[in-house]
Protein backbone atom coordinates (compact mmCIF):
# COMPACT_ATOMS: atom_id res chain seq x y z
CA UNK A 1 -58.08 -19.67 82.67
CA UNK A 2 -56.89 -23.13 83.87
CA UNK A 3 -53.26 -24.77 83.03
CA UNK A 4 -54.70 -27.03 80.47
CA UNK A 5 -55.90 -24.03 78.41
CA UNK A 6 -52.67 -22.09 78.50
CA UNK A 7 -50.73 -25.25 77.66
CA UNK A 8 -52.40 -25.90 74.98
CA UNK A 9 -52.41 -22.21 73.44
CA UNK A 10 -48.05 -22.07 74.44
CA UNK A 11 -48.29 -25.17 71.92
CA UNK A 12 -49.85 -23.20 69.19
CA UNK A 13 -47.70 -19.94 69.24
CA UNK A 14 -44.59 -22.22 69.24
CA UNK A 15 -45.58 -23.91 66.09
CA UNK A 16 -46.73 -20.94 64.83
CA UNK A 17 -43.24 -19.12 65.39
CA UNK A 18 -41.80 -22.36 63.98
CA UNK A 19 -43.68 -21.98 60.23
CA UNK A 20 -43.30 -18.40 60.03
CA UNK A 21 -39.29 -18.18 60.68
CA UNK A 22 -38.49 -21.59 58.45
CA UNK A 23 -38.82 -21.34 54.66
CA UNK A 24 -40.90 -23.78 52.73
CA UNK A 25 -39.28 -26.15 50.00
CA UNK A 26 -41.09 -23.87 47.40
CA UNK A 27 -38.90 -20.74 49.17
CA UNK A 28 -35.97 -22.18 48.83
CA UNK A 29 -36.11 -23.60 45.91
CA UNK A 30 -37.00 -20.58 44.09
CA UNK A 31 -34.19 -19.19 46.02
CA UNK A 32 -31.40 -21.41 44.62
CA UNK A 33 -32.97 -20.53 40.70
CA UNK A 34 -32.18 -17.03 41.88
CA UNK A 35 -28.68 -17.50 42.95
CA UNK A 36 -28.10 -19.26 40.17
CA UNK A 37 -29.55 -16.81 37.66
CA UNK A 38 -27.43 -14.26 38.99
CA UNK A 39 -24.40 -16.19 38.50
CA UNK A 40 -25.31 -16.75 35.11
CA UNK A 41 -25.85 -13.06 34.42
CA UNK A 42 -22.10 -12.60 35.89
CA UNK A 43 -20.64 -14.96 33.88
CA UNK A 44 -22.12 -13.57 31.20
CA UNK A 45 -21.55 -10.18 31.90
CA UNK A 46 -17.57 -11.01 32.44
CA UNK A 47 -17.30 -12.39 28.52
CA UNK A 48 -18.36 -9.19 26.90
CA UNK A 49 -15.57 -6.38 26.41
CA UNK A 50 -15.69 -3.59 28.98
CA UNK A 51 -16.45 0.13 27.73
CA UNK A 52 -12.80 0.47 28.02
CA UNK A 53 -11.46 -2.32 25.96
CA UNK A 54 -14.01 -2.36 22.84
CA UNK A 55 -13.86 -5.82 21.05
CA UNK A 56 -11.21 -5.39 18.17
CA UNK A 57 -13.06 -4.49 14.61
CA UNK A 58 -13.00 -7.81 11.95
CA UNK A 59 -9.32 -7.80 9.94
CA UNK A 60 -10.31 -5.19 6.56
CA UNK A 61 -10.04 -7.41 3.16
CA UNK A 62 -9.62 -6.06 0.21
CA UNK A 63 -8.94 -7.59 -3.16
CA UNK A 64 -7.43 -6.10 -5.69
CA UNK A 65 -8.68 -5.09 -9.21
CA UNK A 66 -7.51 -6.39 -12.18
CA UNK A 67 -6.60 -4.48 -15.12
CA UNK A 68 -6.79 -1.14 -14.04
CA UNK A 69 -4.79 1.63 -16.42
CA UNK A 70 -1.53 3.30 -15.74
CA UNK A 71 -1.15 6.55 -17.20
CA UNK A 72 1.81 8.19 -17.35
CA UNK A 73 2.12 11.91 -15.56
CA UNK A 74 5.84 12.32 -16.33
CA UNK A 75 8.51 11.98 -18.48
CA UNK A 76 11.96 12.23 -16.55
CA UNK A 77 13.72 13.56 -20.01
CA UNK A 78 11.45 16.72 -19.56
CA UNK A 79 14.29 18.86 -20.20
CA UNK A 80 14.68 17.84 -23.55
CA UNK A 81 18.28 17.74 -23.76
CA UNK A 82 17.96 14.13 -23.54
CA UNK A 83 19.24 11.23 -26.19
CA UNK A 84 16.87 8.51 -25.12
CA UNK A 85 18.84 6.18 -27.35
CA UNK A 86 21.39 5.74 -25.61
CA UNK A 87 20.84 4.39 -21.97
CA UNK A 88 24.18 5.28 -20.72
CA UNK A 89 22.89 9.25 -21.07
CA UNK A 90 19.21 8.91 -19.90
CA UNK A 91 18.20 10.62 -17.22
CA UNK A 92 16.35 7.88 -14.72
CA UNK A 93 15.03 7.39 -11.90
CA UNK A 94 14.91 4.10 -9.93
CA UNK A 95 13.68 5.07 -6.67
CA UNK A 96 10.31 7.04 -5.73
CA UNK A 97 9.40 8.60 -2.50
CA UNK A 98 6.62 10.71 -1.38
CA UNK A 99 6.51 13.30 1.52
CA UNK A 100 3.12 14.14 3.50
CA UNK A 101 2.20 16.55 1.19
CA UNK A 102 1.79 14.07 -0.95
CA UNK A 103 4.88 15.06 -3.48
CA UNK A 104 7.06 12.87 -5.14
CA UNK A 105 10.95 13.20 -4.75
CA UNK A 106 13.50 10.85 -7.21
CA UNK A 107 16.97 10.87 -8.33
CA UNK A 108 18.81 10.86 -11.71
CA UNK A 109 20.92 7.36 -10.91
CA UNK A 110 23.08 7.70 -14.15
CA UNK A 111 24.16 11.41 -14.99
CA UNK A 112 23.64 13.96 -12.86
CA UNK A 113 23.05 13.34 -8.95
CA UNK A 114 20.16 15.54 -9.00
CA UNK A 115 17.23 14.97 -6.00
CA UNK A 116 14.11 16.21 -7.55
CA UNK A 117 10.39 16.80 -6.40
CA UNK A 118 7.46 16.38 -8.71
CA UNK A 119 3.97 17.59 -8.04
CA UNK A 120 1.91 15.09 -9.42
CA UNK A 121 -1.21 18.34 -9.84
CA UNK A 122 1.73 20.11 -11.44
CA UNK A 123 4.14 17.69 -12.74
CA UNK A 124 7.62 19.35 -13.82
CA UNK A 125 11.07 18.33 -12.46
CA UNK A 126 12.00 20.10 -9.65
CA UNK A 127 15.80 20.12 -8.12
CA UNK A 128 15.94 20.31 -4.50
CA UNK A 129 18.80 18.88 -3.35
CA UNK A 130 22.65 17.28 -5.34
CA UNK A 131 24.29 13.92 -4.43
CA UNK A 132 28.25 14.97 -3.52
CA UNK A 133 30.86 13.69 -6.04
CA UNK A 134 33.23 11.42 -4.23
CA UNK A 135 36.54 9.68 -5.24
CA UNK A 136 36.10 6.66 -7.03
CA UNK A 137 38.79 3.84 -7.11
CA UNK A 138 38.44 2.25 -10.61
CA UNK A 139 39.58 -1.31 -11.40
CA UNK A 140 41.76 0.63 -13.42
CA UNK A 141 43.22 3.59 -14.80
CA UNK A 142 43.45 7.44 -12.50
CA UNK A 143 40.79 7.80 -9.84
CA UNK A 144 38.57 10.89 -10.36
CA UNK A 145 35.75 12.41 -9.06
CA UNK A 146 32.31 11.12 -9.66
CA UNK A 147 28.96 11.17 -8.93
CA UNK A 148 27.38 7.95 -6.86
CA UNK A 149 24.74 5.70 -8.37
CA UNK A 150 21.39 6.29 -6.58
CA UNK A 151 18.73 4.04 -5.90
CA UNK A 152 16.26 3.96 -3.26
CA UNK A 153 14.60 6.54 -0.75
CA UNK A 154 13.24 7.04 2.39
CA UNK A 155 11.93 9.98 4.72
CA UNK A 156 12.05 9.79 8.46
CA UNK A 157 9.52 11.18 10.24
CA UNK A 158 11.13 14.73 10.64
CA UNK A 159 11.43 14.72 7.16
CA UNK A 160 15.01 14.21 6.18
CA UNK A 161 15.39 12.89 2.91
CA UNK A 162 17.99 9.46 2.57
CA UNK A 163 18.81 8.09 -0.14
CA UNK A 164 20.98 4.88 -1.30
CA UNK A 165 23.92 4.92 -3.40
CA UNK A 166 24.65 1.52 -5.01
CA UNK A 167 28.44 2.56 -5.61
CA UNK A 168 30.71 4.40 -7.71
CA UNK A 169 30.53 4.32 -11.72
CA UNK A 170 33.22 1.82 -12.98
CA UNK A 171 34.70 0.74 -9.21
CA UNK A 172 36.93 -2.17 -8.37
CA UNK A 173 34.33 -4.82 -8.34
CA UNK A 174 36.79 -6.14 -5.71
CA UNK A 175 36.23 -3.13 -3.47
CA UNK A 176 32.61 -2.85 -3.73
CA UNK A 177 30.92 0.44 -2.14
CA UNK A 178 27.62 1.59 -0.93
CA UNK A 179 26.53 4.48 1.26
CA UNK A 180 23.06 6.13 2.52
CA UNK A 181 22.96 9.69 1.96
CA UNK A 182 20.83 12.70 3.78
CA UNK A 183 19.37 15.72 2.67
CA UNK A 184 17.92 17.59 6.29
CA UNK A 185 14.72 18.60 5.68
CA UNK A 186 15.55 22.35 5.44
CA UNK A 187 18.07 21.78 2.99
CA UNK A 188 15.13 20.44 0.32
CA UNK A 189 14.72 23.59 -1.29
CA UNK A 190 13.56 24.76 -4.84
CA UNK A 191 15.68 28.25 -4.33
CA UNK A 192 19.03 26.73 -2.91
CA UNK A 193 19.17 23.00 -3.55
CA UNK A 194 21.43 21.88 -0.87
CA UNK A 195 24.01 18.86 -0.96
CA UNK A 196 23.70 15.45 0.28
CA UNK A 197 26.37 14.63 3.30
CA UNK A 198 27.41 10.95 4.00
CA UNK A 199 25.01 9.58 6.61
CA UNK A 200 26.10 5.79 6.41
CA UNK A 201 28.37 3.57 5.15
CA UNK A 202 29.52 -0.16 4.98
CA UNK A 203 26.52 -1.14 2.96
CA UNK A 204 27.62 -2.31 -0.35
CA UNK A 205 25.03 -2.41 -3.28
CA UNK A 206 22.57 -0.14 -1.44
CA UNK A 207 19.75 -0.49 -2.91
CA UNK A 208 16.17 -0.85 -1.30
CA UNK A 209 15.59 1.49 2.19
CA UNK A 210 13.03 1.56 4.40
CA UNK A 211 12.43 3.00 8.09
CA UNK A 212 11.25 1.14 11.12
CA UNK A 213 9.28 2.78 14.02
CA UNK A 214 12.09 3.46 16.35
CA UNK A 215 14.18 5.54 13.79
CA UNK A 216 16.61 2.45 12.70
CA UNK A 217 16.94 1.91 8.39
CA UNK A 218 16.90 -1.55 7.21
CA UNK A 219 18.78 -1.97 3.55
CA UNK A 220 18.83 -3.97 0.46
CA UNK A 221 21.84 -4.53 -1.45
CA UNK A 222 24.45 -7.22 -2.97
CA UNK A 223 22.21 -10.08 -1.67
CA UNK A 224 22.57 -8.86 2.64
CA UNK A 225 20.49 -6.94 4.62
CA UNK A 226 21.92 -4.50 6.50
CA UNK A 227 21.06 -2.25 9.35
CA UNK A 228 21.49 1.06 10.61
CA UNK A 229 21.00 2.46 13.83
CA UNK A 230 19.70 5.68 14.40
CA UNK A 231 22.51 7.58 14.24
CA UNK A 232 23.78 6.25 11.22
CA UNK A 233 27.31 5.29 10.78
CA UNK A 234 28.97 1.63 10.21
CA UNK A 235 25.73 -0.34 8.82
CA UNK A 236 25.59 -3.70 10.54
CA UNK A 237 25.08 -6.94 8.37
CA UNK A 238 22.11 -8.92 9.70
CA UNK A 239 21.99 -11.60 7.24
CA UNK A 240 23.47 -12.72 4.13
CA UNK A 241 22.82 -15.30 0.79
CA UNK A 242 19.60 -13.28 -0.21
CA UNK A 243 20.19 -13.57 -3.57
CA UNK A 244 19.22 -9.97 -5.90
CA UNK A 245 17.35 -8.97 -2.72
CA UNK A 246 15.80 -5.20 -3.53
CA UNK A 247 12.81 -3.90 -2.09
CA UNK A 248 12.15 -4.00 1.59
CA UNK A 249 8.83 -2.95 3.01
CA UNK A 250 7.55 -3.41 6.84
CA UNK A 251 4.13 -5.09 7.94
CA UNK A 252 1.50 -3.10 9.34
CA UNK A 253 2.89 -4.28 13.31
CA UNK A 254 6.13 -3.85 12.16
CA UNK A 255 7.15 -7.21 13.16
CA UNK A 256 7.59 -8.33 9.59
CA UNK A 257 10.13 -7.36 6.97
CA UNK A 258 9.63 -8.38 3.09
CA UNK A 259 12.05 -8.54 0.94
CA UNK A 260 11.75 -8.44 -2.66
CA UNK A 261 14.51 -10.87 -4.58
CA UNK A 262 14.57 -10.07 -8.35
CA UNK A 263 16.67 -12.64 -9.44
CA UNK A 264 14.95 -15.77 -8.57
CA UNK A 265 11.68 -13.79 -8.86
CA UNK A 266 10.47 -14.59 -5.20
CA UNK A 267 9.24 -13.09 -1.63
CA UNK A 268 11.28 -13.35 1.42
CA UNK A 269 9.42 -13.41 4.75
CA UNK A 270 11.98 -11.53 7.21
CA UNK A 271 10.50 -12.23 11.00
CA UNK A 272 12.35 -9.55 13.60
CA UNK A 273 13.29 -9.96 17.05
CA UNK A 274 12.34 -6.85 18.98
CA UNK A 275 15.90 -5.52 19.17
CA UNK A 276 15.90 -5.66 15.36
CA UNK A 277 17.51 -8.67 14.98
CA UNK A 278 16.63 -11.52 12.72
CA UNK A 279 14.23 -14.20 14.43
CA UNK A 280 13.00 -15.96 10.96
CA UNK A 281 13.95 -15.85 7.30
CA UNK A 282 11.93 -18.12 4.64
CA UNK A 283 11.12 -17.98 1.05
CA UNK A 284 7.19 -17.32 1.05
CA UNK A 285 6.68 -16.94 -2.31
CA UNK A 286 8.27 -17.73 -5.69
CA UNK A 287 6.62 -17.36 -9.30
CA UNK A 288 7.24 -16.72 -12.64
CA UNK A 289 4.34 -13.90 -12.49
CA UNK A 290 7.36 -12.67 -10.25
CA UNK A 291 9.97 -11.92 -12.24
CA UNK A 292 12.20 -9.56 -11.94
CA UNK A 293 10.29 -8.18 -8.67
CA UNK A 294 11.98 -4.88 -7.40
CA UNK A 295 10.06 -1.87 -5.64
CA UNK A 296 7.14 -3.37 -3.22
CA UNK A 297 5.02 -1.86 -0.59
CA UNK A 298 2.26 -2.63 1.38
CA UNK A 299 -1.90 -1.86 1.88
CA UNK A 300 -3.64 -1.35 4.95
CA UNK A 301 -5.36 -4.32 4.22
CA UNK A 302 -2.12 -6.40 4.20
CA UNK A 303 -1.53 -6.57 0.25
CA UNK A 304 1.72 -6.68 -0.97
CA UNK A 305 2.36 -4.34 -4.28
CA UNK A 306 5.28 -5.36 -6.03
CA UNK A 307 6.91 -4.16 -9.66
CA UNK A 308 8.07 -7.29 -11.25
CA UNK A 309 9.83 -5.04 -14.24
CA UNK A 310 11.25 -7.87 -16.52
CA UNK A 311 7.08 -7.94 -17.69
CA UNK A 312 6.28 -4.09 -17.33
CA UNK A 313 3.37 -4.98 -14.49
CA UNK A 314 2.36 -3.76 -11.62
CA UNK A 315 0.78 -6.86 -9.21
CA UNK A 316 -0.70 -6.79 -6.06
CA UNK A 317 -0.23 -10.15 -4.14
CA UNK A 318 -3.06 -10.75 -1.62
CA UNK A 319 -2.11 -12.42 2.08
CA UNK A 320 -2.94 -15.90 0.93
CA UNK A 321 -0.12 -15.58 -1.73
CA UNK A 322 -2.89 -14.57 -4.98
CA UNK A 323 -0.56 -12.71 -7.57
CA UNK A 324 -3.30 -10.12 -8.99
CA UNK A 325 -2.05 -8.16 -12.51
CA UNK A 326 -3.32 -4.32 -11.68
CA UNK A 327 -1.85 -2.76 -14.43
CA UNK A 328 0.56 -3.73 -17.48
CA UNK A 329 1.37 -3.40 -20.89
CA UNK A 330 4.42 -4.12 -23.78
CA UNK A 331 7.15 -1.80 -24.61
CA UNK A 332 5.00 1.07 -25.44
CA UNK A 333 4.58 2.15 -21.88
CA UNK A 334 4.12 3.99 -19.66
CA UNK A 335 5.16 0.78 -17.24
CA UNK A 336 8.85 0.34 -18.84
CA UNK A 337 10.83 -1.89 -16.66
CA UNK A 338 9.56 -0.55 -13.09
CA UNK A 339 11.66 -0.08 -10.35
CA UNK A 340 9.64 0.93 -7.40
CA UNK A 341 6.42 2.24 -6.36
CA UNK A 342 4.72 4.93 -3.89
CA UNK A 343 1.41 5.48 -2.30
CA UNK A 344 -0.59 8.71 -1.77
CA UNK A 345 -3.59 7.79 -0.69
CA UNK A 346 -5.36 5.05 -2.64
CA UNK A 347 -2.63 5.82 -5.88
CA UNK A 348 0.39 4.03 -6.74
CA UNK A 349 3.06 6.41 -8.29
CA UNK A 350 6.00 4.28 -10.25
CA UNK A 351 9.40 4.81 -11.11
CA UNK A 352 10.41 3.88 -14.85
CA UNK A 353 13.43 3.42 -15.39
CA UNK A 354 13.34 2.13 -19.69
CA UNK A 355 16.12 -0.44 -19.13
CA UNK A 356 15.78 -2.55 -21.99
CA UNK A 357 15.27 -6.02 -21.75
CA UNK A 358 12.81 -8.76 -21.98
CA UNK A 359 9.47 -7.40 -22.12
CA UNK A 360 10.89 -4.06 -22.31
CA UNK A 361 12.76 -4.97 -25.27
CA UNK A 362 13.56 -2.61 -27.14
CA UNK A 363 12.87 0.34 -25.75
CA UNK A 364 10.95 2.36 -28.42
CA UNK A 365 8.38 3.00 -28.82
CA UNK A 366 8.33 4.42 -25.58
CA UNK A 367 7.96 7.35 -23.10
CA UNK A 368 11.65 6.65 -21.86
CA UNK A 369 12.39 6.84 -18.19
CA UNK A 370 9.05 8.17 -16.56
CA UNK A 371 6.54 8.54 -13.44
CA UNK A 372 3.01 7.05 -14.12
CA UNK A 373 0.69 6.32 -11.88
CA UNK A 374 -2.50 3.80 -11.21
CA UNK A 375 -5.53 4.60 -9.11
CA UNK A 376 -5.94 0.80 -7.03
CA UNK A 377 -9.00 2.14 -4.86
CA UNK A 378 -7.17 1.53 -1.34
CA UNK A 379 -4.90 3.32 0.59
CA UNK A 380 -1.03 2.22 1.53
CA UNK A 381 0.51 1.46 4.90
CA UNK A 382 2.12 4.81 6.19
CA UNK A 383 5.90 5.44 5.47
CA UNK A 384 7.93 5.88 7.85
CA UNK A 385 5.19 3.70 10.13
């Protein structure tokens, strides 16, 4: 071949390299709608919760029912030695407790000291365990030995049973007293009832007891809250000026303590630091409806259940501050001026303790002091959480 000819075919390889090994504007633009798809798709793919942290289920609402029925399962002058007439010489209960079996466990607070447990499928009184009589110092007169007033109770998670005594049956009002008691949990027996040792002191008016998750008891009483480490001992005053303050119950994160205050008929919102400590402290709620609120305790769903007992009701008071009337009724009973409440499983068990006043006023007809109990269709927070 001559030059010409292999010039000109040189010239049409090279351009023909040149098309094949540079991309079109069609190529690359469909390239760029690819690159950016796939960053898309990431993007995407990084908002949705991994296999191994599942997206948190919706917060569980539940609103309770009103006017539901209590019934009553016991009365607490079973033993029939009882004058019911004369308050001073009733057995009662104020505080209720239940242990993972699901049985109940109170305390005579007037005559006797005894620690019972009450099968609600067979409901008889049951001694298990004796407060200790103790030296009293009286405003006047000889001291003498007598048996402390008690109030509320609690069970840690080995199941030792505490309970609060308020003070000492006709004490210097000037010396006021208060002490949490403990029953080990192989000293709650049916066969040898065993006796309550000394477990705190330094917390006058003990009243309203309840167990955090690391072990330390927060109490109610003569208008402090106290707490107690885990060893017990010296309770430590946390704060002060919360007037009537009674029942105490923990929010589900623990991070929240409520406080019942029966005198001005009102919530207290009790925000913790995480040594314990006090971070917050407000009023949340105050009502009439309210009166007299004592024992409270809370739902899974965030509910508060509270015993107002000056009107013989049981409410249920929703977390937008609703005040729902579950169960109630006049002087006939069974509610007859509540003191506290329980749940096993999705029923409330009440302590009765027939004081009489307001609604409650008098007291017959009436069961007397009693457990009843209401069936409120959810289930309660855990205790001790």
């Amino acid at each position: 071949m001559g030059r010409n000819h292999w010039a000109f075919s040189e010239t049409i390889i090279t351009k023909s390299i040149s098309i094949r090994t540079m991309p079109s504007k069609a190529v690359i633009a469909v390239a760029i709608i690819v690159v950016i798809a796939l960053i898309g798709a990431g993007f995407v793919l990084m908002q949705q919760p991994s296999p191994q942290q599942p997206a948190p289920p919706p917060p569980q609402v539940f609103v309770p029912q009103e006017g539901l029925r209590s019934s009553l399962i016991l009365a607490l002058n079973a033993k029939g030695d009882i004058n019911l007439t004369a308050a001073a010489k009733a057995l009662s209960g104020e505080g209720i407790i239940a242990d993972k079996q699901g049985r109940l466990y109170t305390a005579d607070r007037v005559t006797t000291g005894e620690v019972y447990m009450i099968d609600p499928k067979d409901p008889k009184l049951v001694t298990v365990a004796r407060l200790p009589k103790m030296e009293n110092t009286p405003a006047r007169g000889n001291k003498q030995m007598v048996i402390p007033s008690a109030l509320g109770l609690a069970f840690d998670k080995a199941g030792n049973l505490y309970i609060a005594g308020s003070g000492l049956p006709g004490q210097d009002p000037t010396k006021p007293v208060g002490f949490i008691f403990k029953v080990p949990a192989n000293k709650l027996s049916p066969t040898n009832p065993g006796e309550a040792e000394v477990w705190a002191t330094g917390v006058p008016g003990a009243n309203g007891i309840t167990f955090d998750s690391k072990g330390n008891l927060y109490v109610s009483g003569r208008n402090t809250i106290y707490l107690v480490s885990q060893a017990g001992g010296e309770g430590k005053v946390l704060r002060t000026g919360v007037n009537g303050t009674n029942g105490i119950a923990f929010s589900k994160d623990g991070t929240i303590l409520w406080s019942a205050n029966a005198a001005n008929g009102s919530l207290w919102r009790i925000e913790l630091n995480t040594d314990g400590t006090i971070k917050g402290f407000t009023e949340w709620l105050k009502d009439p409806k309210l009166a007299g609120i004592d024992g409270i305790q809370l739902d899974i769903a965030g509910n508060i259940w509270a015993v107002p007992n000056r009107r013989n009701v049981l409410v249920a008071i929703t977390p937008d501050k609703k005040i729902i009337e579950v169960a109630k009724n006049d002087n006939k009973g069974p509610l007859e001026f509540p003191a506290s409440l329980v749940f096993v499983g999705k029923t409330i068990y009440i302590a009765n303790t027939d004081i009489e006043r307001e609604v409650n006023s008098p007291r017959q007809p009436g069961f007397g002091p009693n457990i009843a109990r209401v069936e409120v269709g959810i289930e309660g927070l855990p205790l001790p959480p």
